[in-house]
PDB file of N, CA and C in Angstrom:
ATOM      1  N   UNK A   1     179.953 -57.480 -69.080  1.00  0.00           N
ATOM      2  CA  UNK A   1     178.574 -57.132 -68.823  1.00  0.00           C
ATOM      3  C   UNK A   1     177.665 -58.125 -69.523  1.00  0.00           C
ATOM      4  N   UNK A   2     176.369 -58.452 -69.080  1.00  0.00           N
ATOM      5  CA  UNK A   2     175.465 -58.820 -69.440  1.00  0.00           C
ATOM      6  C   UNK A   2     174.378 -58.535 -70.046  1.00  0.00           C
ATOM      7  N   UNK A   3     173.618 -58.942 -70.884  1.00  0.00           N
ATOM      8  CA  UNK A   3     172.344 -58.224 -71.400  1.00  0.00           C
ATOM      9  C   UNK A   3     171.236 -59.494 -71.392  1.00  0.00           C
ATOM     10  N   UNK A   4     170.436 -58.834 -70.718  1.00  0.00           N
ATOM     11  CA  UNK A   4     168.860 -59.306 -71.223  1.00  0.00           C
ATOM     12  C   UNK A   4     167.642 -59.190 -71.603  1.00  0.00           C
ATOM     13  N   UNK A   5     166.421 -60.210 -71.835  1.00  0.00           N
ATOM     14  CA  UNK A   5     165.810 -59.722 -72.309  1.00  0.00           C
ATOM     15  C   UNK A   5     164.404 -60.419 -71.875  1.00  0.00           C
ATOM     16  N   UNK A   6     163.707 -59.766 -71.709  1.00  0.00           N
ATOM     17  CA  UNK A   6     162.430 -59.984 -70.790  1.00  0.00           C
ATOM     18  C   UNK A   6     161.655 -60.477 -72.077  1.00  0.00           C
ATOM     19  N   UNK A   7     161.368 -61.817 -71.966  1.00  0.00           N
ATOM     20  CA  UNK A   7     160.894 -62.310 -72.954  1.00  0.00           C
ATOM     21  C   UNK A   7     159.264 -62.040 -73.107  1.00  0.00           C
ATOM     22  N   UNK A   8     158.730 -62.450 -71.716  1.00  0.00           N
ATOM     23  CA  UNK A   8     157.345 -62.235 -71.393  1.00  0.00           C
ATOM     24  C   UNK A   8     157.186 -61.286 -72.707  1.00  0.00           C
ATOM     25  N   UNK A   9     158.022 -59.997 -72.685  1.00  0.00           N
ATOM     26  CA  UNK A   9     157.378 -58.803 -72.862  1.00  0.00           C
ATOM     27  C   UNK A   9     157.714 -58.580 -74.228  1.00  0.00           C
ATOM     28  N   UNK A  10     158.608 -59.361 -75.189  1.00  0.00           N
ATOM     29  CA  UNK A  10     159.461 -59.411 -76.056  1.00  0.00           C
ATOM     30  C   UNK A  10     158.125 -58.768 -77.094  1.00  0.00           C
ATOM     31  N   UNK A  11     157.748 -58.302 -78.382  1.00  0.00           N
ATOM     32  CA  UNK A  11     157.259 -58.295 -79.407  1.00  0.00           C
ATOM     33  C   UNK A  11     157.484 -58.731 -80.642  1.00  0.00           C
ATOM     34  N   UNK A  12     158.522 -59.481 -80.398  1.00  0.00           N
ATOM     35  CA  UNK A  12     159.482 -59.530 -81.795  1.00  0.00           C
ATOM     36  C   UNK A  12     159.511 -58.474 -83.134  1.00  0.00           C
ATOM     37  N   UNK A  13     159.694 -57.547 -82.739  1.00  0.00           N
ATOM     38  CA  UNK A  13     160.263 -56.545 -83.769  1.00  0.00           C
ATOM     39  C   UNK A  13     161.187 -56.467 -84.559  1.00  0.00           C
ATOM     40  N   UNK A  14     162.419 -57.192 -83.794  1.00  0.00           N
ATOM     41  CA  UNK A  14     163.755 -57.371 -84.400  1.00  0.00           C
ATOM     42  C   UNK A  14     164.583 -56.006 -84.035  1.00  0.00           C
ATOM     43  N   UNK A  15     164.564 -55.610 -83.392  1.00  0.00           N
ATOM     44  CA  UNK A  15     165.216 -53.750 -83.472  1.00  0.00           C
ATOM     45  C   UNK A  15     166.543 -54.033 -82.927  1.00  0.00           C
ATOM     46  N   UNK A  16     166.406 -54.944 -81.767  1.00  0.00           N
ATOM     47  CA  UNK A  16     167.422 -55.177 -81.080  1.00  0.00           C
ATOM     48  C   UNK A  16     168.740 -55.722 -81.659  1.00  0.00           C
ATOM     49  N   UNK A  17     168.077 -57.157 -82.544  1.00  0.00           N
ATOM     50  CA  UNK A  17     168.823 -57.899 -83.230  1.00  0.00           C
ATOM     51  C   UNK A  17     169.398 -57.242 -84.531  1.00  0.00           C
ATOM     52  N   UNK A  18     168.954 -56.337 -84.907  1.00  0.00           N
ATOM     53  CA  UNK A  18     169.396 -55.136 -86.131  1.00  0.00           C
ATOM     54  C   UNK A  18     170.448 -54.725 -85.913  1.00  0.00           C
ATOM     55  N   UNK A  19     170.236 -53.723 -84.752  1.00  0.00           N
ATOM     56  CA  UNK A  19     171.435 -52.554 -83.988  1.00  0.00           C
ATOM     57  C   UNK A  19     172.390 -53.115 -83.088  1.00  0.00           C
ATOM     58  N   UNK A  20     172.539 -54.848 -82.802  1.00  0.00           N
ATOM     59  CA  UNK A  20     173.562 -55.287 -82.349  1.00  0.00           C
ATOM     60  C   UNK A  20     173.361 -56.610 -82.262  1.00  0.00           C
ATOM     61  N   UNK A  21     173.768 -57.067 -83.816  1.00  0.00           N
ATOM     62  CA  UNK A  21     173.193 -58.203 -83.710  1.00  0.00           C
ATOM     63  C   UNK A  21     174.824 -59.101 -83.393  1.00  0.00           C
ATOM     64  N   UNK A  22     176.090 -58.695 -82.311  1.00  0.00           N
ATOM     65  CA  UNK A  22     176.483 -59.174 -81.578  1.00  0.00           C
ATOM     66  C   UNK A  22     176.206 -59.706 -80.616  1.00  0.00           C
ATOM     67  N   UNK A  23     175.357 -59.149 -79.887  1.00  0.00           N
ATOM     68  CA  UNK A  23     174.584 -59.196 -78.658  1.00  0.00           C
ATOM     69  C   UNK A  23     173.330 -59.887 -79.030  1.00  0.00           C
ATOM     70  N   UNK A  24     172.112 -59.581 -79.339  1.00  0.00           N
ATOM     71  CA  UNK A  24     170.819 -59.930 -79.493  1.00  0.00           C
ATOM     72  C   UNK A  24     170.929 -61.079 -80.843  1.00  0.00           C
ATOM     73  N   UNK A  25     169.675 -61.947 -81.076  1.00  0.00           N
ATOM     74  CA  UNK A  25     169.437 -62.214 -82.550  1.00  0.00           C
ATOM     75  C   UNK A  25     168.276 -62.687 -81.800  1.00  0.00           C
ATOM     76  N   UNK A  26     167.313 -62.892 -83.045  1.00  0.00           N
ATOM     77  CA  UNK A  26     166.130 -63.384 -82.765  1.00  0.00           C
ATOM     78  C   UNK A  26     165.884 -65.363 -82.654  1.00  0.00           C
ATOM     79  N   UNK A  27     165.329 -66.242 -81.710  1.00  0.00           N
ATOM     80  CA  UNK A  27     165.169 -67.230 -81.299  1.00  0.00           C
ATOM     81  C   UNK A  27     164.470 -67.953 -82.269  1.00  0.00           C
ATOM     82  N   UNK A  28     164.011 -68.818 -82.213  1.00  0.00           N
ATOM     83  CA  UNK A  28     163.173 -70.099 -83.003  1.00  0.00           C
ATOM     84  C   UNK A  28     161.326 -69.543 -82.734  1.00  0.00           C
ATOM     85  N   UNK A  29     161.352 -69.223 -81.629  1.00  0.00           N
ATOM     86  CA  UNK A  29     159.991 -68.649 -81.376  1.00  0.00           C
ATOM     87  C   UNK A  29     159.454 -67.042 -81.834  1.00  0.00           C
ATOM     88  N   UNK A  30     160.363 -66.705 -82.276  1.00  0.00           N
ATOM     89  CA  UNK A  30     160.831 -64.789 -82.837  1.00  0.00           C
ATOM     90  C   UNK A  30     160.684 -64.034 -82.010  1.00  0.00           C
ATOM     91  N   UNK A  31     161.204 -64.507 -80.582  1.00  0.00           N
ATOM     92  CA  UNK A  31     161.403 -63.386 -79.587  1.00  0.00           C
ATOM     93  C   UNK A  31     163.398 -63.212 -79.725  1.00  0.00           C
ATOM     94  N   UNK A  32     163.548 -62.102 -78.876  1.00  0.00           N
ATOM     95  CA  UNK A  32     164.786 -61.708 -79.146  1.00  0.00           C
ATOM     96  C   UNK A  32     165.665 -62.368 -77.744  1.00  0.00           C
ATOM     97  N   UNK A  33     166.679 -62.612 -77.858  1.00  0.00           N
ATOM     98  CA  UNK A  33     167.371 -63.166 -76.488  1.00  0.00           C
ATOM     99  C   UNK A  33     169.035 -62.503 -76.907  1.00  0.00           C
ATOM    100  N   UNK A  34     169.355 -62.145 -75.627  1.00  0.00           N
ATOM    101  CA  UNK A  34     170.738 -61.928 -75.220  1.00  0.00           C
ATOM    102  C   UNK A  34     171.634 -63.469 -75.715  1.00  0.00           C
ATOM    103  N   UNK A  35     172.836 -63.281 -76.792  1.00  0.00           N
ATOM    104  CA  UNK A  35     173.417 -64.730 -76.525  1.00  0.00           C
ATOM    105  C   UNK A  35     174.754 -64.127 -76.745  1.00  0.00           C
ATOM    106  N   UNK A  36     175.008 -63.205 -76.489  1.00  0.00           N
ATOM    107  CA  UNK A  36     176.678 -62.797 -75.872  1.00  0.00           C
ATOM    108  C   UNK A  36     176.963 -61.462 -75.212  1.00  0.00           C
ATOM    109  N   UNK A  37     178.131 -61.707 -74.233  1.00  0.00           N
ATOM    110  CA  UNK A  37     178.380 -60.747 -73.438  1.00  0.00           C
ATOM    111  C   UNK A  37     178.441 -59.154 -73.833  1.00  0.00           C
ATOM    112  N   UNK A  38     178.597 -58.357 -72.788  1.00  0.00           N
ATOM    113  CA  UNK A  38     178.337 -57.163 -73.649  1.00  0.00           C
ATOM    114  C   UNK A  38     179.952 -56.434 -73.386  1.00  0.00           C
ATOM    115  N   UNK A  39     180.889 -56.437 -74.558  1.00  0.00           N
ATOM    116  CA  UNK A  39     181.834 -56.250 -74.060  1.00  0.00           C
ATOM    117  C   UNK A  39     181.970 -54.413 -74.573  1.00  0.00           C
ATOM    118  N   UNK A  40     183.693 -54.155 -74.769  1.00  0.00           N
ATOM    119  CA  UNK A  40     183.510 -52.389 -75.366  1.00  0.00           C
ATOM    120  C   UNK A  40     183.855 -52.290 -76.631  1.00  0.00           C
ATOM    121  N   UNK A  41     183.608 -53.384 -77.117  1.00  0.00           N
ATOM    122  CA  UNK A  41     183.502 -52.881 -78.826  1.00  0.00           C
ATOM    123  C   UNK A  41     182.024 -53.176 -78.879  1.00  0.00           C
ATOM    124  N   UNK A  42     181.098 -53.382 -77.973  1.00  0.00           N
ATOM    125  CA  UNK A  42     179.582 -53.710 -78.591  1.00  0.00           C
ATOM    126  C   UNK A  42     178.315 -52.850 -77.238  1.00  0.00           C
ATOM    127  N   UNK A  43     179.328 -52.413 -76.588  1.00  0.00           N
ATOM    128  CA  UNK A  43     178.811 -51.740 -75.672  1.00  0.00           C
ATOM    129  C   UNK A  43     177.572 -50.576 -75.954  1.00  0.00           C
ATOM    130  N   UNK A  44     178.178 -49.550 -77.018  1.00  0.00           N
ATOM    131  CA  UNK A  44     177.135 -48.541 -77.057  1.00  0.00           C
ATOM    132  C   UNK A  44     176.218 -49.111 -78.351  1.00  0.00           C
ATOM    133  N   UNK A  45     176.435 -49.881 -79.215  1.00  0.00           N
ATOM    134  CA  UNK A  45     175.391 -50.346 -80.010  1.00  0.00           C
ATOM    135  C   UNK A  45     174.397 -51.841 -78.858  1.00  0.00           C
ATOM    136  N   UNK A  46     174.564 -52.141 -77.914  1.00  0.00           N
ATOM    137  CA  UNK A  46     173.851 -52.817 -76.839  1.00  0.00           C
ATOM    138  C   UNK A  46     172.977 -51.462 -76.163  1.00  0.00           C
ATOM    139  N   UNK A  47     174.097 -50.810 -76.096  1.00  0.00           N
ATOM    140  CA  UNK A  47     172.622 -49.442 -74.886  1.00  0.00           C
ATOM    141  C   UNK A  47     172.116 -49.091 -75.763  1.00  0.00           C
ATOM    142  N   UNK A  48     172.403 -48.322 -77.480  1.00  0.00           N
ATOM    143  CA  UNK A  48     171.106 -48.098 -78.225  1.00  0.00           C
ATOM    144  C   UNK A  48     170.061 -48.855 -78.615  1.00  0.00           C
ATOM    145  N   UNK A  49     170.017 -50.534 -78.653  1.00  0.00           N
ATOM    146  CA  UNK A  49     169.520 -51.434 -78.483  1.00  0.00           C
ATOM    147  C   UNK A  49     168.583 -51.361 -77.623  1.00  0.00           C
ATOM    148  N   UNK A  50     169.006 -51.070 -76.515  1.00  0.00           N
ATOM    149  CA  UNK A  50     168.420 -51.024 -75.436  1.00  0.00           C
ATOM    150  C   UNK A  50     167.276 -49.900 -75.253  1.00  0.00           C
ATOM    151  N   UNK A  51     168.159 -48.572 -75.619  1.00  0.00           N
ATOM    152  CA  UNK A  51     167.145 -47.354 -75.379  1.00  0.00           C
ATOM    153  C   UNK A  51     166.033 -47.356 -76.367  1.00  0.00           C
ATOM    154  N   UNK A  52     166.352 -47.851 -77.975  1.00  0.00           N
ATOM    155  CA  UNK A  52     165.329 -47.743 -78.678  1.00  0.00           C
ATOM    156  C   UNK A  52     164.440 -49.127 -78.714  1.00  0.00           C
ATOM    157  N   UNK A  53     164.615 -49.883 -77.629  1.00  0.00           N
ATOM    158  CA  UNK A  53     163.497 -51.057 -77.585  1.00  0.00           C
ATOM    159  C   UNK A  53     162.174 -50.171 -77.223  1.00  0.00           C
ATOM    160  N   UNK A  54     161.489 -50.696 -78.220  1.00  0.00           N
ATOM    161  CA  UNK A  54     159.694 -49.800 -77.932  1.00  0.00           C
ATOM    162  C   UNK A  54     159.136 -50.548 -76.371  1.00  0.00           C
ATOM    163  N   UNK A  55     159.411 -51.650 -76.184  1.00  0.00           N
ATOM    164  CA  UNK A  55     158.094 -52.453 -75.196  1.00  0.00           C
ATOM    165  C   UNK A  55     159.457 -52.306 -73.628  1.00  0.00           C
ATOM    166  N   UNK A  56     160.701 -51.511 -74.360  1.00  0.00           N
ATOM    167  CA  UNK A  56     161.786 -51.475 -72.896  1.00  0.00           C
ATOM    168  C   UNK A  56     161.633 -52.822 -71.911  1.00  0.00           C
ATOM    169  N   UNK A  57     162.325 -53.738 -72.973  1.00  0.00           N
ATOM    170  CA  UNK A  57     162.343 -55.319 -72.118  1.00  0.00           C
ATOM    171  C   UNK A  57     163.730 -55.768 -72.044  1.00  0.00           C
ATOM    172  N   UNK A  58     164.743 -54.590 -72.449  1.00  0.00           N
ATOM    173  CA  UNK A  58     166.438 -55.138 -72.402  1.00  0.00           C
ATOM    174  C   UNK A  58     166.960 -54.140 -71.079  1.00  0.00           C
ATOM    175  N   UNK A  59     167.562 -55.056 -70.489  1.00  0.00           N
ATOM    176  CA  UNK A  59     168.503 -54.023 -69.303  1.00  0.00           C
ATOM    177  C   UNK A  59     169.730 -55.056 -69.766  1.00  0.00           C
ATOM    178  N   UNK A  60     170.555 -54.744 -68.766  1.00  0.00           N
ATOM    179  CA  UNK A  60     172.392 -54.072 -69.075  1.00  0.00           C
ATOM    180  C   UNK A  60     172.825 -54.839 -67.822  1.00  0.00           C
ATOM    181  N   UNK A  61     173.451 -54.951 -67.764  1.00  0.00           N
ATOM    182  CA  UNK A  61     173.670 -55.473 -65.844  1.00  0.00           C
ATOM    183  C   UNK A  61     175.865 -55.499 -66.099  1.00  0.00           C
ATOM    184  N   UNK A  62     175.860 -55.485 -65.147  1.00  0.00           N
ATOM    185  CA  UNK A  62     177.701 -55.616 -64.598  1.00  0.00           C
ATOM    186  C   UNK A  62     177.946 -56.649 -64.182  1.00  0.00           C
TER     187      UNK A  62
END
């Protein structure tokens, strides 16, 4: 699986990069970006990632 992250909309909070910072970390510009797959050891810390993003700019994809 994949994860991304709608940068437009990004706030840089860091929440993402906290709760899975397998998946997420924050960029050079302090928005957050997807830079690895979303496999099943990182799966449900990626969807809480996801659900507790405030501005909801991460989806999930297959």
């Amino acid at each position: 699986m994949k994860a991304f992250v709608d940068k437009s909309g990004c706030i840089g909070c860091e929440l993402c990069a906290l709760t899975c910072p397998d998946v997420f970390r924050m960029d050079d510009d302090g928005l957050a970006e997807a830079y690895a797959q979303v496999d099943d050891s990182t799966l449900e810390s990626a969807v809480e990632a996801r659900d507790n993003c405030p501005v909801s700019v991460i989806s999930i994809e297959e």
